[in-house]
C-alpha atoms as a PDB file:
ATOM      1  CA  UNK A   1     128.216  85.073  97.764  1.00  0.00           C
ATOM      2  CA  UNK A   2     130.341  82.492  95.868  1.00  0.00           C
ATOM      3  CA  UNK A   3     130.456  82.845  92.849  1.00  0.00           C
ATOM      4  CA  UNK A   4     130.384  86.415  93.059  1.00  0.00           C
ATOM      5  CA  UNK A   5     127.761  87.987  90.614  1.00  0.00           C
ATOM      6  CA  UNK A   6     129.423  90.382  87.812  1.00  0.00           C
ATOM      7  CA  UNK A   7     127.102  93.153  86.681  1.00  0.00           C
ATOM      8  CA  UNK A   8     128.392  95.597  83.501  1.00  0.00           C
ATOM      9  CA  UNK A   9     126.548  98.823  82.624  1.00  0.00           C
ATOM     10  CA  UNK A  10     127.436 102.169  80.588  1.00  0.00           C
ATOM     11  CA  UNK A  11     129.375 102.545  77.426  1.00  0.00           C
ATOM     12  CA  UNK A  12     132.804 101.579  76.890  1.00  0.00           C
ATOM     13  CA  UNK A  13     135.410 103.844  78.363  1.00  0.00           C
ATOM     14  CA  UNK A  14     133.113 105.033  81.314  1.00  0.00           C
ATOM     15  CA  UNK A  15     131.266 101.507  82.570  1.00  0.00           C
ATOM     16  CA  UNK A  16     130.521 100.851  85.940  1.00  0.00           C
ATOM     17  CA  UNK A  17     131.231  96.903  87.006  1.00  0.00           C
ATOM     18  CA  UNK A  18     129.723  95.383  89.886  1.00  0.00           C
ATOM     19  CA  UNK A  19     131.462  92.628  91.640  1.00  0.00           C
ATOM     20  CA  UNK A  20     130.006  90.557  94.523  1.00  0.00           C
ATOM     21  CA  UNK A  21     128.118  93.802  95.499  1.00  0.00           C
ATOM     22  CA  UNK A  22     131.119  96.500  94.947  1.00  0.00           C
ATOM     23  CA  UNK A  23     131.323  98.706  92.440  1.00  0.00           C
ATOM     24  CA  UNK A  24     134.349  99.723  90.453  1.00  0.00           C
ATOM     25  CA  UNK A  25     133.583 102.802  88.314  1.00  0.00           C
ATOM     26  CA  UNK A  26     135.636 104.326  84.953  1.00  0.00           C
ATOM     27  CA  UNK A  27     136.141 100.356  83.833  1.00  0.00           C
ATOM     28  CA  UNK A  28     137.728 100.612  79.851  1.00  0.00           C
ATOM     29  CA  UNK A  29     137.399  96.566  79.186  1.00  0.00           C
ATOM     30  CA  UNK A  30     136.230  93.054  80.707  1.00  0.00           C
ATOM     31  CA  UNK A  31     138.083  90.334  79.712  1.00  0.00           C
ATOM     32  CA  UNK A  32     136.366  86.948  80.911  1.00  0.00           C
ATOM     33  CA  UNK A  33     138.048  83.681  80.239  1.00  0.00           C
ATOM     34  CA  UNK A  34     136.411  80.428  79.454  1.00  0.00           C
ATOM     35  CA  UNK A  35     135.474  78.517  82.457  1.00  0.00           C
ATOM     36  CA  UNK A  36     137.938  75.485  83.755  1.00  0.00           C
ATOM     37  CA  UNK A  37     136.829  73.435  86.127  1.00  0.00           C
ATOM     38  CA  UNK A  38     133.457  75.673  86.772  1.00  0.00           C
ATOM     39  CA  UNK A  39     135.885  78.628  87.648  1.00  0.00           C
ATOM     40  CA  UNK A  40     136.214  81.592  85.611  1.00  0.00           C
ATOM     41  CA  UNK A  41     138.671  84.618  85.292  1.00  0.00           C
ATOM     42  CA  UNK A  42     137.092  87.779  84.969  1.00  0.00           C
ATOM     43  CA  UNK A  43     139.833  90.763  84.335  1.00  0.00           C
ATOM     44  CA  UNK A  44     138.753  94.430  84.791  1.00  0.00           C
ATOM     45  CA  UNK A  45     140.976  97.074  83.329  1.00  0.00           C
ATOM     46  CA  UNK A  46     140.471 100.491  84.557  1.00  0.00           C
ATOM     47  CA  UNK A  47     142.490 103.186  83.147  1.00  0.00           C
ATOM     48  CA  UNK A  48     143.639 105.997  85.958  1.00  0.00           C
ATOM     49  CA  UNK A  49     147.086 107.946  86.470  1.00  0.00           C
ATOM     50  CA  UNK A  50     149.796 107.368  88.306  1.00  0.00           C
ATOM     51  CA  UNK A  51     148.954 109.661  91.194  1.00  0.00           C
ATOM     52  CA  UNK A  52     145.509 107.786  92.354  1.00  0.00           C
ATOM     53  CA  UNK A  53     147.166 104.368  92.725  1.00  0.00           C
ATOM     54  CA  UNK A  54     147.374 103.790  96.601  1.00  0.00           C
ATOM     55  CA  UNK A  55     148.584 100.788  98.365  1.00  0.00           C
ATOM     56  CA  UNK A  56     147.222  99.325 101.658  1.00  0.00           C
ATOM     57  CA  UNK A  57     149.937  99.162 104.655  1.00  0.00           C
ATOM     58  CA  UNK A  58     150.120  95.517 105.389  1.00  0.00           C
END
């Protein structure tokens, strides 16, 4: 699904944003950029501690 759809619900500090179908919960602020050449930059900040940050093995 290209360009993926972006969905924002629930009040600030505890929103739930949907991106291209997946959903990233506890969102604090969406940032989205004016569009340049019909692409767009959509930031999600998500506030969490230190201890819940995991890495993928590449």
């Amino acid at each position: 699904m290209f360009p993926p759809e972006v969905r924002i619900e629930g009040p600030l500090g505890s929103r739930t944003v949907t991106v291209g179908g997946v959903e990233i919960p506890a969102v604090e602020a969406v940032s989205v950029s004016e569009a340049v050449h019909d692409l767009q930059r959509v930031t999600i900040t998500v506030l969490t501690d230190r201890a819940t940050i995991a890495f993928p093995e590449r």
